[in-house]
C-alpha atoms as a PDB file:
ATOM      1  CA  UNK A   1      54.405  92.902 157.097  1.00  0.00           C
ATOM      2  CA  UNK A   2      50.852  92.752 155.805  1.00  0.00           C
ATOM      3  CA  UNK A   3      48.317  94.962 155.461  1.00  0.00           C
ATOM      4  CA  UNK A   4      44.941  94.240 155.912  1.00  0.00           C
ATOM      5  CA  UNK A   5      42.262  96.263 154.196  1.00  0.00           C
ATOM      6  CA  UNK A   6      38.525  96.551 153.280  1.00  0.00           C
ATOM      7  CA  UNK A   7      35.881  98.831 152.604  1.00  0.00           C
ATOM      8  CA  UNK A   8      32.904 100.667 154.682  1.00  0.00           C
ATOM      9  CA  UNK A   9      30.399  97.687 154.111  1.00  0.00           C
ATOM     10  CA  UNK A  10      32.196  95.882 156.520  1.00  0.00           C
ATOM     11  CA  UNK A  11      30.658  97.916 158.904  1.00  0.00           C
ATOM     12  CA  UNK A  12      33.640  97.544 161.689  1.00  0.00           C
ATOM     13  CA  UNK A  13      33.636  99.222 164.293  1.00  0.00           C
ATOM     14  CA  UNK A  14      36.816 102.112 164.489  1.00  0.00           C
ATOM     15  CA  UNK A  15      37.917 100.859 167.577  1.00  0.00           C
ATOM     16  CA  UNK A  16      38.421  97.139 166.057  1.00  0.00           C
ATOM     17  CA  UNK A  17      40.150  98.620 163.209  1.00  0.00           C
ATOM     18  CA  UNK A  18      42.426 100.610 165.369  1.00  0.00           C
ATOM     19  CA  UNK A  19      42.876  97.388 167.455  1.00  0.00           C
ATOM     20  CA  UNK A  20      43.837  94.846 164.563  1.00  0.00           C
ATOM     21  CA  UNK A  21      45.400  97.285 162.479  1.00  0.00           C
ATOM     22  CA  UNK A  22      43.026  97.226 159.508  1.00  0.00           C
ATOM     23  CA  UNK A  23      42.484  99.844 156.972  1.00  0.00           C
ATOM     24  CA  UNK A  24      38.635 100.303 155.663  1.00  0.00           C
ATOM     25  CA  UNK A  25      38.526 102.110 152.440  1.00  0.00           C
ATOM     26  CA  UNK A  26      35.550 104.966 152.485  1.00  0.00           C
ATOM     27  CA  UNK A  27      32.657 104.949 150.513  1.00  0.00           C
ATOM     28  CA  UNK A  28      30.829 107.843 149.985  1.00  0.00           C
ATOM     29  CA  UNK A  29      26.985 108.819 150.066  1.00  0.00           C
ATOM     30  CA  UNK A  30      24.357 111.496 149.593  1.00  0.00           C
ATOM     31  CA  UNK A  31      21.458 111.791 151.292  1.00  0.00           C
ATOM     32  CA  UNK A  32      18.755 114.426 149.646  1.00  0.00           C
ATOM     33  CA  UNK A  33      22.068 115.524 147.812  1.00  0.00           C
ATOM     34  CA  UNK A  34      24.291 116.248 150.680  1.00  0.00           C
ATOM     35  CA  UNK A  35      27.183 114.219 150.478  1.00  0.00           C
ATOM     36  CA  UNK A  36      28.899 112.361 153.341  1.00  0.00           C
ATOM     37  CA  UNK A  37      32.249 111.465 154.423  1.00  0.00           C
ATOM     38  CA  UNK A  38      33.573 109.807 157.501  1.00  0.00           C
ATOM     39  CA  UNK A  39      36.824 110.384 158.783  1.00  0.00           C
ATOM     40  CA  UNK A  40      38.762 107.498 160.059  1.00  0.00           C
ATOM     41  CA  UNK A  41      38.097 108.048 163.628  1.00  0.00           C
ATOM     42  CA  UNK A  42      34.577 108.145 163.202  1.00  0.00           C
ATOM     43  CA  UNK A  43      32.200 105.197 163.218  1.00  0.00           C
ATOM     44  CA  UNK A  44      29.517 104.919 160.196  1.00  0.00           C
ATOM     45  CA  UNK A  45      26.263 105.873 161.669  1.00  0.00           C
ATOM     46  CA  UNK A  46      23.864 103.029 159.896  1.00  0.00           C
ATOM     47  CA  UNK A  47      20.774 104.358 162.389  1.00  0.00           C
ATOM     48  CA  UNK A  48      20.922 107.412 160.366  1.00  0.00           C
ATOM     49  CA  UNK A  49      21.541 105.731 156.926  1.00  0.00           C
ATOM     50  CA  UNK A  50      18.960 103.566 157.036  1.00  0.00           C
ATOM     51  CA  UNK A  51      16.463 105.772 159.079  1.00  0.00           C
ATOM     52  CA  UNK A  52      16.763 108.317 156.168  1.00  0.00           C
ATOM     53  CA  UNK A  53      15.694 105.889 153.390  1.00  0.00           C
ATOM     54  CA  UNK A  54      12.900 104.687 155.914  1.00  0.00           C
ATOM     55  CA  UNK A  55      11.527 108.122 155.619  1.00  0.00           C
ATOM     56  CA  UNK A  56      12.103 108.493 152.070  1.00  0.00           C
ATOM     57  CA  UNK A  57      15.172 110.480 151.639  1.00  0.00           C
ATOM     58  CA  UNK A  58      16.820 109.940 148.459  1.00  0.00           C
ATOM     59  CA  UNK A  59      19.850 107.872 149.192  1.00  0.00           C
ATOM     60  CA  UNK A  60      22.622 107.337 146.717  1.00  0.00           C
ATOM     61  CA  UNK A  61      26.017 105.350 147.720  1.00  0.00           C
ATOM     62  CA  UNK A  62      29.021 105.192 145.479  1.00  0.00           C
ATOM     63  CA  UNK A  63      31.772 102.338 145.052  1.00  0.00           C
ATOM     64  CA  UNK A  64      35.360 103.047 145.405  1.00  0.00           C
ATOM     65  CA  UNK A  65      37.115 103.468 142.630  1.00  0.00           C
ATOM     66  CA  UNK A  66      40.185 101.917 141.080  1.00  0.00           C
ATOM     67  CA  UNK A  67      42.537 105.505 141.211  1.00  0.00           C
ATOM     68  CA  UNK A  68      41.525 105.426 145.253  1.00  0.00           C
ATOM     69  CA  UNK A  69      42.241 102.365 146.325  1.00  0.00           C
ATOM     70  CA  UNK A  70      45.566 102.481 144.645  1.00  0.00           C
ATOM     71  CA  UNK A  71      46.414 105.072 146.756  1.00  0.00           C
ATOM     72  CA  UNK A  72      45.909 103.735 149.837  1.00  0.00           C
ATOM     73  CA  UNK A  73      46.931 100.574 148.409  1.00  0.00           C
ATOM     74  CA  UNK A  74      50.345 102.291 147.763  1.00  0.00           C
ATOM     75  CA  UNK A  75      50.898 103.720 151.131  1.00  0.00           C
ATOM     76  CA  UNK A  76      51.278 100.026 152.449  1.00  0.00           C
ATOM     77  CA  UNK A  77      53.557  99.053 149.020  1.00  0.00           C
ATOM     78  CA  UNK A  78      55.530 102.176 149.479  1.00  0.00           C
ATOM     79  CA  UNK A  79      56.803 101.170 153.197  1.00  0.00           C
ATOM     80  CA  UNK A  80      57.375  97.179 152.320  1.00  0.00           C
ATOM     81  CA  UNK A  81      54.542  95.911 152.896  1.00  0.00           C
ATOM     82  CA  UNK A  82      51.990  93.371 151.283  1.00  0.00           C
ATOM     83  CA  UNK A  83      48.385  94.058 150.863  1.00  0.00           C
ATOM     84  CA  UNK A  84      45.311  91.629 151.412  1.00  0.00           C
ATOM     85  CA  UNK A  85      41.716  92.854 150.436  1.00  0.00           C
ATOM     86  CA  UNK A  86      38.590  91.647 151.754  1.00  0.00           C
ATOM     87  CA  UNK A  87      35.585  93.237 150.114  1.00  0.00           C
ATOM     88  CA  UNK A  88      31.991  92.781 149.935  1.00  0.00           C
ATOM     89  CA  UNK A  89      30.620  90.771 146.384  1.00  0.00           C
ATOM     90  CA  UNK A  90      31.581  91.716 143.255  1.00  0.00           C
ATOM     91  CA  UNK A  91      28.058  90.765 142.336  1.00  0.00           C
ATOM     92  CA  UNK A  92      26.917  94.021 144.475  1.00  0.00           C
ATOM     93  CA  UNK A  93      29.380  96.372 144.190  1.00  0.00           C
ATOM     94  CA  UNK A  94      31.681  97.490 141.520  1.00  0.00           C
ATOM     95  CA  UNK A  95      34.855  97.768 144.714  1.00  0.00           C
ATOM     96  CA  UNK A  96      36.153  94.131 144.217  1.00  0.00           C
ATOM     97  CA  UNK A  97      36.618  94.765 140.965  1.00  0.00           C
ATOM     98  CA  UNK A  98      38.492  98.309 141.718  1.00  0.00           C
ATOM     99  CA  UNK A  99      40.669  96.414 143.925  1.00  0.00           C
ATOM    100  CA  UNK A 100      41.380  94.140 141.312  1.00  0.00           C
ATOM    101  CA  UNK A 101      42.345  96.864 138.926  1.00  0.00           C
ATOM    102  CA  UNK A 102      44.346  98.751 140.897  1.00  0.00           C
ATOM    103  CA  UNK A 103      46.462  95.670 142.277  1.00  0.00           C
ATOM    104  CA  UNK A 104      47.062  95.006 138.522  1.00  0.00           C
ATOM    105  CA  UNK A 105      48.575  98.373 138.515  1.00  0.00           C
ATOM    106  CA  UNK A 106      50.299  98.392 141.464  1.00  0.00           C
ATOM    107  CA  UNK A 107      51.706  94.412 140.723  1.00  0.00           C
ATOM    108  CA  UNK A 108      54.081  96.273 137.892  1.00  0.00           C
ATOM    109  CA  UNK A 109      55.377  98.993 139.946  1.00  0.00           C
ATOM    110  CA  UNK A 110      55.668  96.873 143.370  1.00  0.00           C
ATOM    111  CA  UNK A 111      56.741  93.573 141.621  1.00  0.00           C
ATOM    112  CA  UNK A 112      58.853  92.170 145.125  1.00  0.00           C
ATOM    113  CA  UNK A 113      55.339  92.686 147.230  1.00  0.00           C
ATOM    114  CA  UNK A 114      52.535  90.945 147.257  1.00  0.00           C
ATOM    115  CA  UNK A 115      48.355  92.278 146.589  1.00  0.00           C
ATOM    116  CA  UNK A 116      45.992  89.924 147.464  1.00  0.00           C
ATOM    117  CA  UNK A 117      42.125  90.744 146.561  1.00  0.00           C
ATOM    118  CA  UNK A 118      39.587  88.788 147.846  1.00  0.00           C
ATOM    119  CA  UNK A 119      35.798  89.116 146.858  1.00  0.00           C
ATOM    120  CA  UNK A 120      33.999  87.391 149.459  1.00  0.00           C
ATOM    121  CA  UNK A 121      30.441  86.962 147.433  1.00  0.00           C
ATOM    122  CA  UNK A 122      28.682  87.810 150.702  1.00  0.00           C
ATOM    123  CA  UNK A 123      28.463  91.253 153.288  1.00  0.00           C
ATOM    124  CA  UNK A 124      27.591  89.501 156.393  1.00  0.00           C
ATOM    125  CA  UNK A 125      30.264  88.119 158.860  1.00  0.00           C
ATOM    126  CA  UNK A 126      33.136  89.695 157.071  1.00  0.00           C
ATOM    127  CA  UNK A 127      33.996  92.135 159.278  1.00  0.00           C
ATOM    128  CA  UNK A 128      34.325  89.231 161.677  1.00  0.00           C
ATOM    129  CA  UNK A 129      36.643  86.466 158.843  1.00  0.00           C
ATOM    130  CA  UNK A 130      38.598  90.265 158.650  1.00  0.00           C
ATOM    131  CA  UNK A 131      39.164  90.410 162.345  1.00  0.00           C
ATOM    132  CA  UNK A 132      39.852  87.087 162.369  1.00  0.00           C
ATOM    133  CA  UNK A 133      42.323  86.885 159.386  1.00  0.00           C
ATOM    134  CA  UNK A 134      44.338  89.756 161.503  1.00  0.00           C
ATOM    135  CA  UNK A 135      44.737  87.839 164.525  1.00  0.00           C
ATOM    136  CA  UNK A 136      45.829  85.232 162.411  1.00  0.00           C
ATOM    137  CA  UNK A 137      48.740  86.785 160.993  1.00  0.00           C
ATOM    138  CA  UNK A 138      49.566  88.172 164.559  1.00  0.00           C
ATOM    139  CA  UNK A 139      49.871  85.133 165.792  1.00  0.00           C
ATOM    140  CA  UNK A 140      51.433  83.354 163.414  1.00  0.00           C
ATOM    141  CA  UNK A 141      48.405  80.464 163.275  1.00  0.00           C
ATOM    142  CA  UNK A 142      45.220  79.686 162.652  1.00  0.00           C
ATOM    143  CA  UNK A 143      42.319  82.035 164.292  1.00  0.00           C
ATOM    144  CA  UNK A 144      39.450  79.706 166.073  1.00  0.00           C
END
């Protein structure tokens, strides 16, 4: 089976995640210092995000780095299944390259699956080509 992943910029709502079975990555932030996580049940509040830096708060995000997503790369690899990563420009955002490194890794020690990474060059829409790509492999054809 595959697994689909990508990372917080997509912005997806949990409740599409839950429903296409896709597995965002967390990025992490501080606001004014205080750092903040989101559990996976939890949607990312971008009203407060944003509002913050609209009134000046120091804001300060953080890519993902290689060491994490191999691990949640690895829980897919470690039950049989392949991976496919969508993320957000590498021309942004130093995660498409993570992903890349850590499928490198992973390629040698999981050399019957298969790691896909995919920098898409662009943030908007991909939650959407994400969705999409799901319902694609569910059904076996191409989304419309």
């Amino acid at each position: 089976m595959l697994q689909l992943f990508t990372d917080t910029s997509a912005n997806l709502p949990v409740a599409l995640t839950k429903q296409h079975h896709i597995t965002v990555v967390p990025f992490s932030y501080t606001v004014d210092g205080k750092e903040t996580d989101y559990p996976d049940d939890v949607d990312f509040d971008g009203a407060a995000f944003y509002g913050a830096m609209r009134r000046g708060a120091v804001v300060k995000t953080s890519m993902v780095n290689p060491d994490l997503m191999a691990n949640y790369f690895e829980r897919a690899l470690s039950q049989g299944d392949d991976v496919l990563y969508v993320g957000m420009s590498g021309g942004i955002s130093g995660t498409a390259q993570a992903a890349v490194i850590a499928a490198g890794e992973l390629t040698e020690k999981y050399p019957a699956r298969k790691i896909v990474t995919i920098d898409t060059y662009c943030l908007p829409w991909r939650g959407v080509t994400g969705a999409r790509s799901r319902a694609h492999d569910r059904r076996g054809k191409e989304p419309r």
